[in-house]
C-alpha atoms as a PDB file:
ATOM      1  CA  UNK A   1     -45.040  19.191  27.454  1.00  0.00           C
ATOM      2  CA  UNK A   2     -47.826  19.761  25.079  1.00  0.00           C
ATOM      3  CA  UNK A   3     -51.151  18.680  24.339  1.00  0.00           C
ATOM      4  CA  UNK A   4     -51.318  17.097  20.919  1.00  0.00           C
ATOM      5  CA  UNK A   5     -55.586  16.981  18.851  1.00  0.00           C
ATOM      6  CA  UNK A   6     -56.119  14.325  20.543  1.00  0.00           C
ATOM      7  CA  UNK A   7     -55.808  15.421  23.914  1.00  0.00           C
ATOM      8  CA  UNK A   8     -52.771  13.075  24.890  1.00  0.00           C
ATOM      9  CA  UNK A   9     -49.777  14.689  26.599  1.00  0.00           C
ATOM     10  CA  UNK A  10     -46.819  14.259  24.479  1.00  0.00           C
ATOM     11  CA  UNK A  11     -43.352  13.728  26.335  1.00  0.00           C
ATOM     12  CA  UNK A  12     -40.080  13.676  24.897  1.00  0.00           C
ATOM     13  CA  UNK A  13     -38.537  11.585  27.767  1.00  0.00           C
ATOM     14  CA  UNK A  14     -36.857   8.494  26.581  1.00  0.00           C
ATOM     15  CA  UNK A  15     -33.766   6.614  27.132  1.00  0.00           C
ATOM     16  CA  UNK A  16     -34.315   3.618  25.737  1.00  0.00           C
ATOM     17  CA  UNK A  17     -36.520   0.820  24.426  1.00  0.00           C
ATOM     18  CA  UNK A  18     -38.870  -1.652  26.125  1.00  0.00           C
ATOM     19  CA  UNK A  19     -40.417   0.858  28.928  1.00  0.00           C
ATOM     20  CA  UNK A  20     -41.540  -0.178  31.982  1.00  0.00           C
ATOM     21  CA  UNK A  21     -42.907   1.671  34.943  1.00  0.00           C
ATOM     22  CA  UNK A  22     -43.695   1.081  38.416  1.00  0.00           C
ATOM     23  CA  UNK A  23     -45.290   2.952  41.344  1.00  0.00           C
ATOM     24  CA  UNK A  24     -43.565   3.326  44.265  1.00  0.00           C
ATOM     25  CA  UNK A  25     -44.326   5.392  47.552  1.00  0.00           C
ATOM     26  CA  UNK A  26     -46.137   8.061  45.375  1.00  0.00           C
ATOM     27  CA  UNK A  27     -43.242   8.243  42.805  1.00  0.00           C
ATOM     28  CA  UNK A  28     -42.885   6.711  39.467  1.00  0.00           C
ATOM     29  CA  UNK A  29     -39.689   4.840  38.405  1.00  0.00           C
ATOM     30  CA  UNK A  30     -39.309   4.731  34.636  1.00  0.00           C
ATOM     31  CA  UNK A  31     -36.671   1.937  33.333  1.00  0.00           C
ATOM     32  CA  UNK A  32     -36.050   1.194  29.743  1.00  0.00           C
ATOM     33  CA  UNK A  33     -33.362  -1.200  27.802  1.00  0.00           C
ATOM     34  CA  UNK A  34     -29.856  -0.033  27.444  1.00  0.00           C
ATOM     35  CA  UNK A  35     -26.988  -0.328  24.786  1.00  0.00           C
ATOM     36  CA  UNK A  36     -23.731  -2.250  24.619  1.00  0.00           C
ATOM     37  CA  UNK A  37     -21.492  -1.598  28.046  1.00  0.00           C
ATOM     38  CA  UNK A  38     -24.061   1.095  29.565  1.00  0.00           C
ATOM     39  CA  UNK A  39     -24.985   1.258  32.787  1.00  0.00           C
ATOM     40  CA  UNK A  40     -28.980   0.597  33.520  1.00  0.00           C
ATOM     41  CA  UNK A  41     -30.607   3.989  33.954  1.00  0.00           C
ATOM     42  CA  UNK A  42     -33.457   4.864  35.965  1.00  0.00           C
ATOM     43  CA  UNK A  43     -36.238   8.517  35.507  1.00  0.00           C
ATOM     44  CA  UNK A  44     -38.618   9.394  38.200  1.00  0.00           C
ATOM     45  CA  UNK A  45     -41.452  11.281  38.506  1.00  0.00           C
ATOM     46  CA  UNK A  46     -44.593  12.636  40.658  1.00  0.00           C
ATOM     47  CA  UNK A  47     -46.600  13.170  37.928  1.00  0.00           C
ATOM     48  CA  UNK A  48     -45.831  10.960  34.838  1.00  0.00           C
ATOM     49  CA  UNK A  49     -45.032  14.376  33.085  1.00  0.00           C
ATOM     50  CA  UNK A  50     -42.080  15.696  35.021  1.00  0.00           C
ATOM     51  CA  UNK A  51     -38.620  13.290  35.087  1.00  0.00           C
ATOM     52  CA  UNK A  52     -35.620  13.616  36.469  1.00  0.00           C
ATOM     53  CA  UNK A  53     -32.592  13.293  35.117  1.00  0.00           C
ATOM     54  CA  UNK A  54     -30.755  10.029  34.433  1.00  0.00           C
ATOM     55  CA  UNK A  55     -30.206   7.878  37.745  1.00  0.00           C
ATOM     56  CA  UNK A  56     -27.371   5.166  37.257  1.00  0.00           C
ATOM     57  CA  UNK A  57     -29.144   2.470  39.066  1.00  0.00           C
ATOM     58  CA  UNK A  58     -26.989  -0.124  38.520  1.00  0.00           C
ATOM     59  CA  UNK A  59     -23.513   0.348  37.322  1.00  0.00           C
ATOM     60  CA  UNK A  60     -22.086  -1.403  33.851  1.00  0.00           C
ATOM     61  CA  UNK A  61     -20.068  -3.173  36.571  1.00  0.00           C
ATOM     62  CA  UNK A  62     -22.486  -4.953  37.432  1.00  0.00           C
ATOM     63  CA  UNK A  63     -23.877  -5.916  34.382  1.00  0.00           C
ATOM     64  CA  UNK A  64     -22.239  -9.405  32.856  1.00  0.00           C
ATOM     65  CA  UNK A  65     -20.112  -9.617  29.464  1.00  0.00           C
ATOM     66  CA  UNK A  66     -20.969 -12.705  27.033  1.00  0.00           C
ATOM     67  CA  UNK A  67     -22.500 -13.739  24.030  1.00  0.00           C
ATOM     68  CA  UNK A  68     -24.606 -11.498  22.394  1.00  0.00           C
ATOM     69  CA  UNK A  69     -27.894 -12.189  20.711  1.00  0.00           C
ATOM     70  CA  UNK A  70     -26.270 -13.122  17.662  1.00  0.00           C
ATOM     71  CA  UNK A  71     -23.981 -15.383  19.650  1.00  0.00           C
ATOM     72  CA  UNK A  72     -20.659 -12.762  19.193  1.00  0.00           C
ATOM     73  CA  UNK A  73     -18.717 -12.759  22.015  1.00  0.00           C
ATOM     74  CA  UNK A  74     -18.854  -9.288  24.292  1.00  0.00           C
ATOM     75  CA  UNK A  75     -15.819  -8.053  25.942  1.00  0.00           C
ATOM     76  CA  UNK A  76     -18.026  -5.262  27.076  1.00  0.00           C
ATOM     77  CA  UNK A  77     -21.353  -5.571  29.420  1.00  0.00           C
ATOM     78  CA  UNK A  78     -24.370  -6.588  27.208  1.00  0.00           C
ATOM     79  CA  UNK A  79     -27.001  -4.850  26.746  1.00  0.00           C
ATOM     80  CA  UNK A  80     -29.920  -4.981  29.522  1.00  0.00           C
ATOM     81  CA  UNK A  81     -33.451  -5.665  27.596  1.00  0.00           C
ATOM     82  CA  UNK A  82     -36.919  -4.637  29.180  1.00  0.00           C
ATOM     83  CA  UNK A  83     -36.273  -4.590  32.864  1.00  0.00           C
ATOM     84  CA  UNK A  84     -38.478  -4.768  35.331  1.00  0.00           C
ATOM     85  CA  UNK A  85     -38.623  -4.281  38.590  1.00  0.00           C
ATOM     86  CA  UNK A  86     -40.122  -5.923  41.172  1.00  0.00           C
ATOM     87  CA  UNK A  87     -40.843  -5.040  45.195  1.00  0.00           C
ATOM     88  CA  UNK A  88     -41.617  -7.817  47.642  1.00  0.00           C
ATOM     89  CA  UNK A  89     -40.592  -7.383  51.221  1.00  0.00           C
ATOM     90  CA  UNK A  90     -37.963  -4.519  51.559  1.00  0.00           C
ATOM     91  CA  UNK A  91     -36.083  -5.311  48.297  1.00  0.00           C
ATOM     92  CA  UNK A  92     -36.447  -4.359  44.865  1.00  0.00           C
ATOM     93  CA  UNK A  93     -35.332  -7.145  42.329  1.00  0.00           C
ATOM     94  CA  UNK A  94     -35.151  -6.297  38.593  1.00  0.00           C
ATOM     95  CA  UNK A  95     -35.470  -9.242  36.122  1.00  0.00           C
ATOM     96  CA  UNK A  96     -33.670  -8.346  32.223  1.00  0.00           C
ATOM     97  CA  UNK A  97     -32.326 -10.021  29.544  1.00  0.00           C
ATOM     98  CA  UNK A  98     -28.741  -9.483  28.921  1.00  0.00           C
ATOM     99  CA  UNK A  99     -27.829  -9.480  24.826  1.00  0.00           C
ATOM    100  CA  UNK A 100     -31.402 -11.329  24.578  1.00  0.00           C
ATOM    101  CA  UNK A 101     -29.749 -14.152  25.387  1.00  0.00           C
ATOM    102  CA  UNK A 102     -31.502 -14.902  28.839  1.00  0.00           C
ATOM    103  CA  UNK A 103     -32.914 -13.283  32.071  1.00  0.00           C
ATOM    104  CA  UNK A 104     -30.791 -12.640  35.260  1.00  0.00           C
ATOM    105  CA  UNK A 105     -31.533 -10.792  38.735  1.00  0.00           C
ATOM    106  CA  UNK A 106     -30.649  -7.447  40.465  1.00  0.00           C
ATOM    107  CA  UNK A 107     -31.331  -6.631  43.974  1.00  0.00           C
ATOM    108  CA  UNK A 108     -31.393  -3.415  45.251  1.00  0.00           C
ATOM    109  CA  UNK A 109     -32.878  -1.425  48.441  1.00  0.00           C
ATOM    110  CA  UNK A 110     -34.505   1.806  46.496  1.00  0.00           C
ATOM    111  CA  UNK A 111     -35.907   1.738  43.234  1.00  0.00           C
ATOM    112  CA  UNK A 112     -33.088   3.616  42.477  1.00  0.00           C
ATOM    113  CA  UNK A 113     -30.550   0.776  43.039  1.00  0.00           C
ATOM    114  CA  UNK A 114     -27.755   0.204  43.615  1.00  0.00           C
ATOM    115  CA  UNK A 115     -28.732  -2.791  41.856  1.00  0.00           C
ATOM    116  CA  UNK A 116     -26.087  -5.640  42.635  1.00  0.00           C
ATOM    117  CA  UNK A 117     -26.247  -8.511  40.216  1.00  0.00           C
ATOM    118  CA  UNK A 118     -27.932 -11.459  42.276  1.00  0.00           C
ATOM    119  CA  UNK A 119     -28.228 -14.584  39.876  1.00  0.00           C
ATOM    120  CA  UNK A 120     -26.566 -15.786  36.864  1.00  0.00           C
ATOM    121  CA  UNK A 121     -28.091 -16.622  33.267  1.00  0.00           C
ATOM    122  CA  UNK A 122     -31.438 -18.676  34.185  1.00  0.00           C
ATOM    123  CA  UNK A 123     -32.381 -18.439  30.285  1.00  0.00           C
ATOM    124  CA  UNK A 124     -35.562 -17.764  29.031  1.00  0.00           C
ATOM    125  CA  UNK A 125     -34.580 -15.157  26.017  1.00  0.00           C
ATOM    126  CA  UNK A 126     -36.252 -12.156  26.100  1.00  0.00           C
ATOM    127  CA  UNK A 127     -39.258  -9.610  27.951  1.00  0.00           C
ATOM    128  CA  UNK A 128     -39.626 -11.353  31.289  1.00  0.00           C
ATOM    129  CA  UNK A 129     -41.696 -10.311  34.600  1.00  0.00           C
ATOM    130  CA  UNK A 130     -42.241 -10.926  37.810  1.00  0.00           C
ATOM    131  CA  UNK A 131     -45.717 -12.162  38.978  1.00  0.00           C
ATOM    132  CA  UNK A 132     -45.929 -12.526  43.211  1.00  0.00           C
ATOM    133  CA  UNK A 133     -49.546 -14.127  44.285  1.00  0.00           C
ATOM    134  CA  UNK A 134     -51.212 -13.279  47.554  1.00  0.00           C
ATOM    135  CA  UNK A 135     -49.974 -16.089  49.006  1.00  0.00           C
ATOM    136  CA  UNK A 136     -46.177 -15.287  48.223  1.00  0.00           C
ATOM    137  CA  UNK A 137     -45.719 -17.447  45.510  1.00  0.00           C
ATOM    138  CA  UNK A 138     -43.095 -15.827  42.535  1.00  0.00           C
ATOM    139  CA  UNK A 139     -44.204 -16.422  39.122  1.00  0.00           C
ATOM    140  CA  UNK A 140     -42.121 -15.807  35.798  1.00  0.00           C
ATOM    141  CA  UNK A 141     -43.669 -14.611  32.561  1.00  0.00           C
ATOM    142  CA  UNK A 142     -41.647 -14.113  29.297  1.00  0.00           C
ATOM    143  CA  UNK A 143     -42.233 -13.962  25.746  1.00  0.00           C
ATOM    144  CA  UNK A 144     -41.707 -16.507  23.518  1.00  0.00           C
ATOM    145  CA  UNK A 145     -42.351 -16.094  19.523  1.00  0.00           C
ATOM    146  CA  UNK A 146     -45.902 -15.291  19.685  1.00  0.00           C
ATOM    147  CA  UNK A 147     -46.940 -16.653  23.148  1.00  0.00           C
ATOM    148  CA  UNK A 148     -46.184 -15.759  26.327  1.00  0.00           C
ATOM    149  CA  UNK A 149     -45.178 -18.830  28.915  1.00  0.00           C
ATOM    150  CA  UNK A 150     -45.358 -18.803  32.982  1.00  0.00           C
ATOM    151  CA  UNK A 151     -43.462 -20.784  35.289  1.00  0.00           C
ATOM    152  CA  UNK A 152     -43.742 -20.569  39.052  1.00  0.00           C
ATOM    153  CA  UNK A 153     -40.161 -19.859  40.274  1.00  0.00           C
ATOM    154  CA  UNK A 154     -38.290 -21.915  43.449  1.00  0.00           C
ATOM    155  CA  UNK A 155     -36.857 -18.679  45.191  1.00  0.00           C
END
C-alpha cells in the first residue's frame, strides 16, 4: 500500500468489476462480479487496506446456466454481476444478475456464504439492491438505462 500526491491510499486488490462492500461485525466483506462458470468470491478486511485472500462464497454450483446477455445459450454458470449483500435477521441474502439477464437470490449464514441459490430469475436486468425500512419492509432498486426504478418486494 502506498500513498499516492493526493493523499489517497492506493490498493491493488481486485477481483472483479462492480464492487460492493458491506460492514459486518467490525469486518469488511468486499464482493465484486465474476466471469463465465466462476464461483462468486468474497475479500475481507479490518481495515479497508488489508484483504484476505479469495473466499469461495458460493460455489459455481450454485450459480444457474442460461442465456447470456447477448441471449447465447450457457452450458456453463453465467456470470454473477454486482452482488450485493444484504443482512436482515440472521441471514445474509445476496441479490446479482446472472449474464445481465436478471436478478436472483442467495442465502447464506456468514458473509462468507455458503451462499445456496434461493430464488429463480425474477428479471430486472442489471445492478440491483436491497433496501429494508425500519419497519421491515424489503425494497428493490436496479438500474435501468439512465434511471434507477424501486419496487417494494412481497418476501
Amino acid at each position: 500500500m502506498k500513498k499516492n500526491k493526493r493523499e489517497f491510499f492506493e490498493n491493488p486488490v481486485a477481483i472483479g468489476g462492480d464492487p460492493f462492500v458491506m460492514r459486518y461485525n467490525g469486518r469488511y466483506y468486499l464482493y465484486c462480479s465474476t466471469g463465465n462458470n466462476q464461483p462468486i468470491y468474497v475479500r475481507k478486511s479490518k481495515d479497508l487496506v488489508n484483504w484476505s485472500e479469495l473466499i469461495e462464497c458460493a460455489d459455481k454450483e450454485e450459480v444457474p446456466s442460461g442465456t447470456n446477455e447477448h441471449g447465447g445459450v450457457c452450458e456453463t454458470s453465467l456470470p454473477a454481476y454486482a452482488p450485493e449483500v444484504t443482512y436482515y435477521n440472521g441471514k445474509f441474502y445476496m441479490v446479482t444478475s446472472l449474464g445481465g439477464t436478471g436478478h436472483h437470490s442467495f442465502v447464506a449464514d456468514s458473509p462468507e456464504g455458503p451462499f445456496k441459490l434461493m430464488t429463480g430469475n425474477w428479471g430486472n436486468k442489471i445492478d440491483g439492491s436491497i433496501f429494508i425500512d425500519n419497519k421491515g419492509t424489503w425494497y428493490f432498486y436496479r438500474a435501468n438505462w439512465g434511471d434507477i426504478l424501486a419496487y417494494e418486494m412481497e418476501s
